[in-house]
Structure formats: C-alpha cells, structure tokens
Protein backbone atom coordinates (compact mmCIF):
# COMPACT_ATOMS: atom_id res chain seq x y z
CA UNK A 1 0.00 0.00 0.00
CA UNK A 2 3.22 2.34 0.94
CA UNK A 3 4.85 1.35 -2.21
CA UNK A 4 1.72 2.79 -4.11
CA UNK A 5 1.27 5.88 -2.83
CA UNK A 6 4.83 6.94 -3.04
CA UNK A 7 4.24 5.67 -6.64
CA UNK A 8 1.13 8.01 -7.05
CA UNK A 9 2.95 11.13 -5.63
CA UNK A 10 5.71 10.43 -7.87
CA UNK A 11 2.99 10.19 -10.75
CA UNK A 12 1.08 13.90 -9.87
CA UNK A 13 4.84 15.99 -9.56
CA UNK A 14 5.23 14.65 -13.26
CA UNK A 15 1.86 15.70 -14.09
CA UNK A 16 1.86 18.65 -12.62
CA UNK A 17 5.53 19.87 -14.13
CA UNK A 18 4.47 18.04 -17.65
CA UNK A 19 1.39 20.62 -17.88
CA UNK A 20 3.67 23.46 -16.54
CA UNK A 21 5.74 22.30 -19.78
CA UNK A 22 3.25 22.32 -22.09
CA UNK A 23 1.24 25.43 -21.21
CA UNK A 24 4.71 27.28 -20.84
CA UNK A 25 5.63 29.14 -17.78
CA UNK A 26 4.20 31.95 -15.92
CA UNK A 27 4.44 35.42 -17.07
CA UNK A 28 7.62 37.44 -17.02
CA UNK A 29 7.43 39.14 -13.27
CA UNK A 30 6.69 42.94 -13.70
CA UNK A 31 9.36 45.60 -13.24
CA UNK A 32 7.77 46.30 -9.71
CA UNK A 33 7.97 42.72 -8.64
CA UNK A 34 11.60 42.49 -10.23
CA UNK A 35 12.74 45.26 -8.20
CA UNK A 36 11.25 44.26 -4.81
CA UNK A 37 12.65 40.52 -4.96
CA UNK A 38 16.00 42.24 -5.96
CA UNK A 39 16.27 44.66 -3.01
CA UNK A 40 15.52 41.65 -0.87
CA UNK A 41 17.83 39.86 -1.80
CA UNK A 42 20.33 42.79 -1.12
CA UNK A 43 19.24 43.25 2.26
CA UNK A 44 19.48 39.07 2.90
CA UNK A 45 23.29 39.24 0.83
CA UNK A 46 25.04 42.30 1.64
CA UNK A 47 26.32 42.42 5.23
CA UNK A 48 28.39 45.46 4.74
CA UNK A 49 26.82 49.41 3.93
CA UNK A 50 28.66 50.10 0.28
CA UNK A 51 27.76 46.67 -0.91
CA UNK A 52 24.14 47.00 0.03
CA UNK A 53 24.20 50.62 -1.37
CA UNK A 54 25.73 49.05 -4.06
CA UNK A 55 22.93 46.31 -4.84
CA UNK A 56 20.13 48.70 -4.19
CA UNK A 57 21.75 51.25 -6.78
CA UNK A 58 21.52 48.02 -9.56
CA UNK A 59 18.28 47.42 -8.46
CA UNK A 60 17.18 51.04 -9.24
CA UNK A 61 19.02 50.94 -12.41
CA UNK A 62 17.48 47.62 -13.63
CA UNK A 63 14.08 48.30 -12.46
CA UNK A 64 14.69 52.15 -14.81
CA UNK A 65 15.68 50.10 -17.85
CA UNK A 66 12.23 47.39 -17.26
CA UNK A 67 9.92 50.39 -17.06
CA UNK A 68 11.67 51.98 -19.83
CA UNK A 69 10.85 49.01 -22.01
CA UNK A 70 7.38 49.21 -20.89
CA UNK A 71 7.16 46.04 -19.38
C-alpha cells in the first residue's frame, strides 16, 4: 500500500511539471515585482553598507531600464 502511494505522488509531480511544460511558464514578473525581490535579496546578501548601497543602486538601475521598455 506504501509502495503505491509513493508511486502516485511520484505520478502527480510529473503531471503537474508536464502541464507546466506544455502550457509554458508563468508570465515574465513585472518591473515592480523584479525590483522588490532584488532589493531583498540585497538586504538578505550584503552584510556590509557600500555593498548593500551598491545592490540597491543596480536594483534602481534595472528596475529604470524594465519600465523603460514598458514592461
């Protein structure tokens, strides 16, 4: 009975990533959500003040070039 449940779980993951294959992914995130997700991860990376300045000045500049494209 074990054996067949693990084999059923196995079974809906590969569904469920076999439909995520053939209906493509998700949208591209927007520039807003790109830019939040990236300042997060400056304030979880950089431990020291320049390199977090640092990050959050690429942020900026990457979230001015996404809205500039008009995404």
């Amino acid at each position: 009975m074990f054996g067949g449940l693990v084999v059923l779980a196995i079974a809906v993951v590969a569904g469920y990533y076999g439909y995520k294959a053939v209906i493509g992914g998700e949208e591209a995130p927007s520039c807003k959500s790109s830019f939040n997700t990236c300042m997060q991860k400056c304030r979880r990376t950089a431990t020291e003040a320049p390199a977090a300045q640092a990050c959050q000045e690429a942020c900026q500049r990457d979230a001015d070039s996404c809205n500039r494209q008009g995404r």
